[in-house]
PDB file of N, CA and C in Angstrom:
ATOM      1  N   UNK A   1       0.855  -1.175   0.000  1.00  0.00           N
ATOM      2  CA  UNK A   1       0.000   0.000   0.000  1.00  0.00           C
ATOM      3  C   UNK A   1       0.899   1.236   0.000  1.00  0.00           C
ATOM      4  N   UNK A   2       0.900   2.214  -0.903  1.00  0.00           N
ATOM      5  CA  UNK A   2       1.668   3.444  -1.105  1.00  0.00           C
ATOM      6  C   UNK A   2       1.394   4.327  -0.169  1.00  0.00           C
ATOM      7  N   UNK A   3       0.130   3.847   0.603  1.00  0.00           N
ATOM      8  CA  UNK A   3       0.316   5.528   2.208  1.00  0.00           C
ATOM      9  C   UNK A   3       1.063   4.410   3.198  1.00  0.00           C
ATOM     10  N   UNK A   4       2.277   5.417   3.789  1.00  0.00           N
ATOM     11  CA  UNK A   4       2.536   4.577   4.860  1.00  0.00           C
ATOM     12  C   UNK A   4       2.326   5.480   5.957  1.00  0.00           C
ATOM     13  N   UNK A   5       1.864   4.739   7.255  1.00  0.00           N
ATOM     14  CA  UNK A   5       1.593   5.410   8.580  1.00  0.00           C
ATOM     15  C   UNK A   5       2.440   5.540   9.418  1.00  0.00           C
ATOM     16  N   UNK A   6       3.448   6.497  10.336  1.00  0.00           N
ATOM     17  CA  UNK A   6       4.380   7.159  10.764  1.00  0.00           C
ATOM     18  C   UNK A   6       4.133   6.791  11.986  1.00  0.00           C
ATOM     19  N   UNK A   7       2.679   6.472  12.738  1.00  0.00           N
ATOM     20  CA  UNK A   7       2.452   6.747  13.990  1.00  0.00           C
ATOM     21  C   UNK A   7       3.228   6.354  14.818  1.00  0.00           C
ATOM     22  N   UNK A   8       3.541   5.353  15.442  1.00  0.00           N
ATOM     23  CA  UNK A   8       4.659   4.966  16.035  1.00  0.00           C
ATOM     24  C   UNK A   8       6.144   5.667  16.523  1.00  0.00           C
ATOM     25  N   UNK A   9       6.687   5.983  15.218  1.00  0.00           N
ATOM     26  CA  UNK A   9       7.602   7.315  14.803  1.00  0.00           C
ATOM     27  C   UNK A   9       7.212   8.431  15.639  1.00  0.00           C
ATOM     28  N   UNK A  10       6.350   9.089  15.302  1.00  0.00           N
ATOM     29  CA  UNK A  10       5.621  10.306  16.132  1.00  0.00           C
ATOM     30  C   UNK A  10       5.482   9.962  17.647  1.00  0.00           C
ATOM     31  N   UNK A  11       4.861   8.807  17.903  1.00  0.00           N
ATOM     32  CA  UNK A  11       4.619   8.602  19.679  1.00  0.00           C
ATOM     33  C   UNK A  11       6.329   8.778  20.082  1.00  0.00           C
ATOM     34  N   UNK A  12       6.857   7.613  19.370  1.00  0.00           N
ATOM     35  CA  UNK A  12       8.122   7.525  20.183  1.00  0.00           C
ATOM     36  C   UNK A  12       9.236   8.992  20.376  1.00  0.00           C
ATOM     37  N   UNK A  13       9.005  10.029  19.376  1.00  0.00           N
ATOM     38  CA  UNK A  13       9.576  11.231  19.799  1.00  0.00           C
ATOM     39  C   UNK A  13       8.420  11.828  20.773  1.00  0.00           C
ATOM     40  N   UNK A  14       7.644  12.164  20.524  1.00  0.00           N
ATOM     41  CA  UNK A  14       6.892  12.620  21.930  1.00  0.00           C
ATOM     42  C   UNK A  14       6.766  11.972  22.954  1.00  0.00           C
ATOM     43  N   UNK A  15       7.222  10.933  22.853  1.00  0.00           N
ATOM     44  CA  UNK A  15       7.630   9.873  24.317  1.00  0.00           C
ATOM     45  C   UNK A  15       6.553   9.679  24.809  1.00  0.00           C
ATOM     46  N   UNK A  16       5.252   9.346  23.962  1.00  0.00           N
ATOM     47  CA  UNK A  16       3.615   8.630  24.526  1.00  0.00           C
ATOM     48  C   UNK A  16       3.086   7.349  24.353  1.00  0.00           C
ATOM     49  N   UNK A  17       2.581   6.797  25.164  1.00  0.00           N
ATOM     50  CA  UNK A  17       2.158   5.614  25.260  1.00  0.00           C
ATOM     51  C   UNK A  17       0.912   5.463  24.631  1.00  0.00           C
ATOM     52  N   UNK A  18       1.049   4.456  23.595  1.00  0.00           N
ATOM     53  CA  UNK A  18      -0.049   3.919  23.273  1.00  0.00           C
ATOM     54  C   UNK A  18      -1.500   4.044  23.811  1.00  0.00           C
ATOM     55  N   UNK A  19      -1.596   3.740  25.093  1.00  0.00           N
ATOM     56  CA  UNK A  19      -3.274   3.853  26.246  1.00  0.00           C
ATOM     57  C   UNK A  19      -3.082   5.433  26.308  1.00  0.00           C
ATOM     58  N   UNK A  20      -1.836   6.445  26.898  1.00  0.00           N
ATOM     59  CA  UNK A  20      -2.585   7.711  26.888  1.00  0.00           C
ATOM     60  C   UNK A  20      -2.805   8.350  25.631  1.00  0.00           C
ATOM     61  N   UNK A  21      -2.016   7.945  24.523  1.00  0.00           N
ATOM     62  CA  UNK A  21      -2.857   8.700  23.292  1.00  0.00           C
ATOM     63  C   UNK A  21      -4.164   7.969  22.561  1.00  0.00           C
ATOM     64  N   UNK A  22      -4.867   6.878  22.724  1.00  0.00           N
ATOM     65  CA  UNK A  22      -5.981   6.308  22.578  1.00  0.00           C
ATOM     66  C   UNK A  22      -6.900   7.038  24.141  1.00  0.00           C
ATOM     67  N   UNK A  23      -6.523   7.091  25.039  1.00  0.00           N
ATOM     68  CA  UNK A  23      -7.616   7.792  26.002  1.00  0.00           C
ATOM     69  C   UNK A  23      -7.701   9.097  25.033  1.00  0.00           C
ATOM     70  N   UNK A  24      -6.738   9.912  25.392  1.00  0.00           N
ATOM     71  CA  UNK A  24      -6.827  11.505  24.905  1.00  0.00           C
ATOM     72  C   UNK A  24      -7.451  11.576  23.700  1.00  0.00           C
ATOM     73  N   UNK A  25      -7.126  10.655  22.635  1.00  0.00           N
ATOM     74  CA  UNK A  25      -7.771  10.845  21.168  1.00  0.00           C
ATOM     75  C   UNK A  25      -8.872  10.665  21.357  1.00  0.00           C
ATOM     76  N   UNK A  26      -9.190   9.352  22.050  1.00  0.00           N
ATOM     77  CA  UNK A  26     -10.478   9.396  22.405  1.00  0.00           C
ATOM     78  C   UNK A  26     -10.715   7.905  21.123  1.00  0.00           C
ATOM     79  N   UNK A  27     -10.052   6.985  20.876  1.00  0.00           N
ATOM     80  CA  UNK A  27     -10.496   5.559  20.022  1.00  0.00           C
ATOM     81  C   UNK A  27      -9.859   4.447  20.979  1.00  0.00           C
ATOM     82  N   UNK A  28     -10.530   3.673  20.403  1.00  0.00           N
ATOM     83  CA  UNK A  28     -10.002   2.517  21.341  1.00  0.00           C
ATOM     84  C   UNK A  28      -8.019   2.044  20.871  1.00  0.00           C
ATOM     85  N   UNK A  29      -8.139   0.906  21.887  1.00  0.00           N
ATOM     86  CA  UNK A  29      -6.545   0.717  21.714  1.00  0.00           C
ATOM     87  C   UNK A  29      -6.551  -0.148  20.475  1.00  0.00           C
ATOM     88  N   UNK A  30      -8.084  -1.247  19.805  1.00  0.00           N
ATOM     89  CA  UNK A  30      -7.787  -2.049  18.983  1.00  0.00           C
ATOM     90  C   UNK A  30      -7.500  -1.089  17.596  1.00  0.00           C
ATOM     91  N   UNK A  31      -8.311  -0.325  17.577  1.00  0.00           N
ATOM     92  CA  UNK A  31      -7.741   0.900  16.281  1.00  0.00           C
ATOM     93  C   UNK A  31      -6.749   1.923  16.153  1.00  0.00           C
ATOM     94  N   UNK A  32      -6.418   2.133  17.544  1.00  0.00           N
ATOM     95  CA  UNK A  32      -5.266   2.678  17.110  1.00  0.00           C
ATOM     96  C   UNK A  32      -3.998   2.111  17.089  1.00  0.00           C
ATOM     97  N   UNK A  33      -4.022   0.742  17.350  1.00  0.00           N
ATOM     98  CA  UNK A  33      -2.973  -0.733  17.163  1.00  0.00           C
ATOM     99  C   UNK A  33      -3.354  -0.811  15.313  1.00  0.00           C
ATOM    100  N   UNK A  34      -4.346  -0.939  14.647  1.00  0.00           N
ATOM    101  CA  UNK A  34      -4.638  -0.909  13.097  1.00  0.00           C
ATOM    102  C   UNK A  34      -4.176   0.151  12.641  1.00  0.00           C
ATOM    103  N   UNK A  35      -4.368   1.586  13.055  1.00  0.00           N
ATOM    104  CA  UNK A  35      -3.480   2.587  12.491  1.00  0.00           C
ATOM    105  C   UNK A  35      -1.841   2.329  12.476  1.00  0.00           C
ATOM    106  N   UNK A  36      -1.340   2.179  13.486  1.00  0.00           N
ATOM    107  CA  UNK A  36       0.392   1.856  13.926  1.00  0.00           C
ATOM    108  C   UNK A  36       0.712   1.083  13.139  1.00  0.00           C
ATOM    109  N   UNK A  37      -0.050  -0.149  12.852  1.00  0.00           N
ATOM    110  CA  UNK A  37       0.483  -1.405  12.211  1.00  0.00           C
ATOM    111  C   UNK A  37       0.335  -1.454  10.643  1.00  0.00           C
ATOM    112  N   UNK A  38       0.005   0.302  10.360  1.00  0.00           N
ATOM    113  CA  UNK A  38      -0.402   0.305   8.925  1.00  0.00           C
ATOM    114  C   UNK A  38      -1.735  -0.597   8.296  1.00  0.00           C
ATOM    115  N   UNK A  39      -2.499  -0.847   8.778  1.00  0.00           N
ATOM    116  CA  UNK A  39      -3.666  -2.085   8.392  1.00  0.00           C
ATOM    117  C   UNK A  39      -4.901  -1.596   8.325  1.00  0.00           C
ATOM    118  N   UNK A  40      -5.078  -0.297   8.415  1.00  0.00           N
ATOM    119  CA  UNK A  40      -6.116   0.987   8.244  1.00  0.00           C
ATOM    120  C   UNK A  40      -6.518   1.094   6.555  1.00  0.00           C
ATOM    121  N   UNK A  41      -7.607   0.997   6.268  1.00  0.00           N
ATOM    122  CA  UNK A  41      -8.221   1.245   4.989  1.00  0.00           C
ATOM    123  C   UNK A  41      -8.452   2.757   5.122  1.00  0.00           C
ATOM    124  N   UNK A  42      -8.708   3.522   6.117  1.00  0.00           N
ATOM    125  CA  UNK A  42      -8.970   4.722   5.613  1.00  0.00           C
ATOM    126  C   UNK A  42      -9.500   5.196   7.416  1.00  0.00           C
ATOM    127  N   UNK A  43      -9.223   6.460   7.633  1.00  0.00           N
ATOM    128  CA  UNK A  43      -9.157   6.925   8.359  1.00  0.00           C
ATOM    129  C   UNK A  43      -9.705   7.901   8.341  1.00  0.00           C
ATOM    130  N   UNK A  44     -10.893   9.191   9.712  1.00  0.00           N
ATOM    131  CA  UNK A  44     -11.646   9.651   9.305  1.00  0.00           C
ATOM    132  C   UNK A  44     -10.663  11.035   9.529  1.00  0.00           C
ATOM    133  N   UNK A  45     -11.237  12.096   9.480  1.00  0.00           N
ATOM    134  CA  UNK A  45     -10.289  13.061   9.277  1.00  0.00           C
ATOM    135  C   UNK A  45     -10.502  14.123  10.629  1.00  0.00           C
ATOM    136  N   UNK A  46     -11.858  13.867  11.202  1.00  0.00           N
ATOM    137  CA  UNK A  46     -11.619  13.675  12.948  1.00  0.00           C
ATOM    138  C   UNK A  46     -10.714  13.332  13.816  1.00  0.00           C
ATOM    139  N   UNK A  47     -10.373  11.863  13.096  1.00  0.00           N
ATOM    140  CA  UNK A  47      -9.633  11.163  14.150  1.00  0.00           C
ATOM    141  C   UNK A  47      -7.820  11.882  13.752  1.00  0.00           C
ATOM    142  N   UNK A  48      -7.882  12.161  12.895  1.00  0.00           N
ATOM    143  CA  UNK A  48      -6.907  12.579  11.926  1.00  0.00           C
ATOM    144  C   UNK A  48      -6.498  13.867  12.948  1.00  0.00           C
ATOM    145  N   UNK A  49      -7.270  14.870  12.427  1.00  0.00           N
ATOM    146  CA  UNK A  49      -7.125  15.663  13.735  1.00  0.00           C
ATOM    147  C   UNK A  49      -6.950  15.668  14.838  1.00  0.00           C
ATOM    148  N   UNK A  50      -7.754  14.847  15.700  1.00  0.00           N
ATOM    149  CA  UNK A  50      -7.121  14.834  17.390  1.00  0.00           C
ATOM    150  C   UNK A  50      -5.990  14.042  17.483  1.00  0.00           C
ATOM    151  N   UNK A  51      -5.266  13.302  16.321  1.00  0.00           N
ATOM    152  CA  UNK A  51      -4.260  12.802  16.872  1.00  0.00           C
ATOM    153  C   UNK A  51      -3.135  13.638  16.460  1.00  0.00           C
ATOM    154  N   UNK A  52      -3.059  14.581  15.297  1.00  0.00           N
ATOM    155  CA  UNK A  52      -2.232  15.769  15.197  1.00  0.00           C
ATOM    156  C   UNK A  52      -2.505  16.482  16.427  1.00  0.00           C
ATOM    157  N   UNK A  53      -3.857  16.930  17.071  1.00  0.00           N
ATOM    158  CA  UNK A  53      -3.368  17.571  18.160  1.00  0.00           C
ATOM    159  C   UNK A  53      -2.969  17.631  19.586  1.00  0.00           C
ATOM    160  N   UNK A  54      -2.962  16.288  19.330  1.00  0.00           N
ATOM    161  CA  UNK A  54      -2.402  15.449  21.046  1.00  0.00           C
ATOM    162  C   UNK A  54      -0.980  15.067  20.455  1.00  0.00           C
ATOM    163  N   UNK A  55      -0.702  14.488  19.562  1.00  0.00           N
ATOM    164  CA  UNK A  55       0.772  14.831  19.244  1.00  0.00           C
ATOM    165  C   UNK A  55       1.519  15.994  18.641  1.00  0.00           C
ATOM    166  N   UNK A  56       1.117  17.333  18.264  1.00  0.00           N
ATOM    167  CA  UNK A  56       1.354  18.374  17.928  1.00  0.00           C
ATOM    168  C   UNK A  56       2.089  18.052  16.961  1.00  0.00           C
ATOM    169  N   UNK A  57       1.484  18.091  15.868  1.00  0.00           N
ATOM    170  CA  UNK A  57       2.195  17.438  14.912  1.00  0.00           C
ATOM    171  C   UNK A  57       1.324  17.771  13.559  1.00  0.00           C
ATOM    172  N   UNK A  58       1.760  17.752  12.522  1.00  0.00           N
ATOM    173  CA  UNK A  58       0.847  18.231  11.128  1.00  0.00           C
ATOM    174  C   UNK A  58       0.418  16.539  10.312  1.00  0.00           C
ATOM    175  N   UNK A  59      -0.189  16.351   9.758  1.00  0.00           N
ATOM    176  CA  UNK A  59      -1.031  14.882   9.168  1.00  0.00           C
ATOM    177  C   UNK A  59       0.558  14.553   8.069  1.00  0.00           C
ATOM    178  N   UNK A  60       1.207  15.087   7.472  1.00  0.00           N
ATOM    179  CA  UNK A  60       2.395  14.585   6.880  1.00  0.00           C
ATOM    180  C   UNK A  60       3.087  14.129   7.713  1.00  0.00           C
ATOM    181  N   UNK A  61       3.355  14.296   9.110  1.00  0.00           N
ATOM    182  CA  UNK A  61       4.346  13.638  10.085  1.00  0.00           C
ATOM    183  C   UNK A  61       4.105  12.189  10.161  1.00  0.00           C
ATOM    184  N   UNK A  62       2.701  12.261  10.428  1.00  0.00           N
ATOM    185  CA  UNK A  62       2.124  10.982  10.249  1.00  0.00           C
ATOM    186  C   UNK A  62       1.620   9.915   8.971  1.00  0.00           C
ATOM    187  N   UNK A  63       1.357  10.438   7.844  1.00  0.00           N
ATOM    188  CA  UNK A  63       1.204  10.194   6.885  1.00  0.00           C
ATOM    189  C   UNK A  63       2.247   9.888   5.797  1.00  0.00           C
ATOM    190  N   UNK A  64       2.581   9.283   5.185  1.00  0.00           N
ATOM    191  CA  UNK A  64       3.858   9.396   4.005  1.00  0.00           C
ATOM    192  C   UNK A  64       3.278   8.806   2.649  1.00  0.00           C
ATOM    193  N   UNK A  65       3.528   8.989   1.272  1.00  0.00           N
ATOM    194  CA  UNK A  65       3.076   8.665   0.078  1.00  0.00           C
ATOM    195  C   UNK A  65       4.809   8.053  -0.445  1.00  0.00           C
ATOM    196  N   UNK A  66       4.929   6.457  -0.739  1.00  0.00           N
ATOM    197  CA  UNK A  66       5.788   5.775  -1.552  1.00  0.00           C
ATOM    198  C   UNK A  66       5.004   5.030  -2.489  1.00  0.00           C
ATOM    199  N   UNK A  67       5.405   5.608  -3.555  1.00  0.00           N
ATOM    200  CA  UNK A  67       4.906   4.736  -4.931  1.00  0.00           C
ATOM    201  C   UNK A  67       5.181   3.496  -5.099  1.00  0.00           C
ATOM    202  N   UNK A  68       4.756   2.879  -5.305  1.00  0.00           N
ATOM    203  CA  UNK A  68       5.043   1.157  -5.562  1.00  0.00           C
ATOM    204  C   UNK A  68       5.363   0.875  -6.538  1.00  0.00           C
ATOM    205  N   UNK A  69       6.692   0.239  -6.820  1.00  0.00           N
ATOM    206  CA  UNK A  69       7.426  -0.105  -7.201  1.00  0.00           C
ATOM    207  C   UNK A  69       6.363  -0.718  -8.542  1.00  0.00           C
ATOM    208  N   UNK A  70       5.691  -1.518  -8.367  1.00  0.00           N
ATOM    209  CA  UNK A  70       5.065  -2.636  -8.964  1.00  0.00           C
ATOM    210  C   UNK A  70       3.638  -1.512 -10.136  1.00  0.00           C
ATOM    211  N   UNK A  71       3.551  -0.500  -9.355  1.00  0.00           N
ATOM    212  CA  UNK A  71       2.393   0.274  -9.847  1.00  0.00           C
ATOM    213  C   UNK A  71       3.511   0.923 -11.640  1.00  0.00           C
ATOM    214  N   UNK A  72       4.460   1.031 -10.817  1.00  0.00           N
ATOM    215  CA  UNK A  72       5.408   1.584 -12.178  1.00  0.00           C
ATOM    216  C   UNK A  72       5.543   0.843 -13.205  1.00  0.00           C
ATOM    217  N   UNK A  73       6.016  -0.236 -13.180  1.00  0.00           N
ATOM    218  CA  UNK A  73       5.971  -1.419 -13.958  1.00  0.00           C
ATOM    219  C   UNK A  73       5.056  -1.501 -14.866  1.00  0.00           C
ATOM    220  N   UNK A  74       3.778  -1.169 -14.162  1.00  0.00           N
ATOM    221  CA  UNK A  74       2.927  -1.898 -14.730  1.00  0.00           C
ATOM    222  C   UNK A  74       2.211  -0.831 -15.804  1.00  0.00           C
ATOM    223  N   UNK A  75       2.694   0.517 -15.853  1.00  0.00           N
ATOM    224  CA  UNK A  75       2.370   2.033 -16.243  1.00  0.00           C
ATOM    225  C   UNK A  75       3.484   2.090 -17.753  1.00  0.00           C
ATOM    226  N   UNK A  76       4.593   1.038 -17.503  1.00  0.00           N
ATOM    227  CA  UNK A  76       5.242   1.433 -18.548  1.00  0.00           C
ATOM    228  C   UNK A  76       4.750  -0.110 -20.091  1.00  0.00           C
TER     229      UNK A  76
END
């Protein structure tokens, strides 16, 4: 999948635990374990928000776009 999810990255410089940024965001721990682990089909842009603003952080910190290798290939 060409979005990759940062979250992890982001907690571990803000030095937060998993349970207090699922309390504060306000989702449970099983979805925000599916966000971390990249396994998210799509994400709402709510949740998007409170987790930029409990990690102070902009949605590219968390977000990244790599083209797939395989998508190229298949274009030429």
């Amino acid at each position: 999948m060409p979005i990759i999810v940062n979250l992890d990255v982001v907690m571990a410089k803000r030095k937060i635990s998993a349970t207090e940024l699922s309390e504060q965001v306000g989702i449970t721990m099983a979805n925000l374990s599916i966000l971390k682990n990249n396994k998210a089909r799509a994400v709402r842009f709510s949740t998007l928000e409170a987790l930029c603003r409990v990690l102070r952080c902009q949605p590219a910190d968390i977000l990244a776009y790599e083209e797939d290798p395989a998508d190229t290939e298949t274009e030429k």
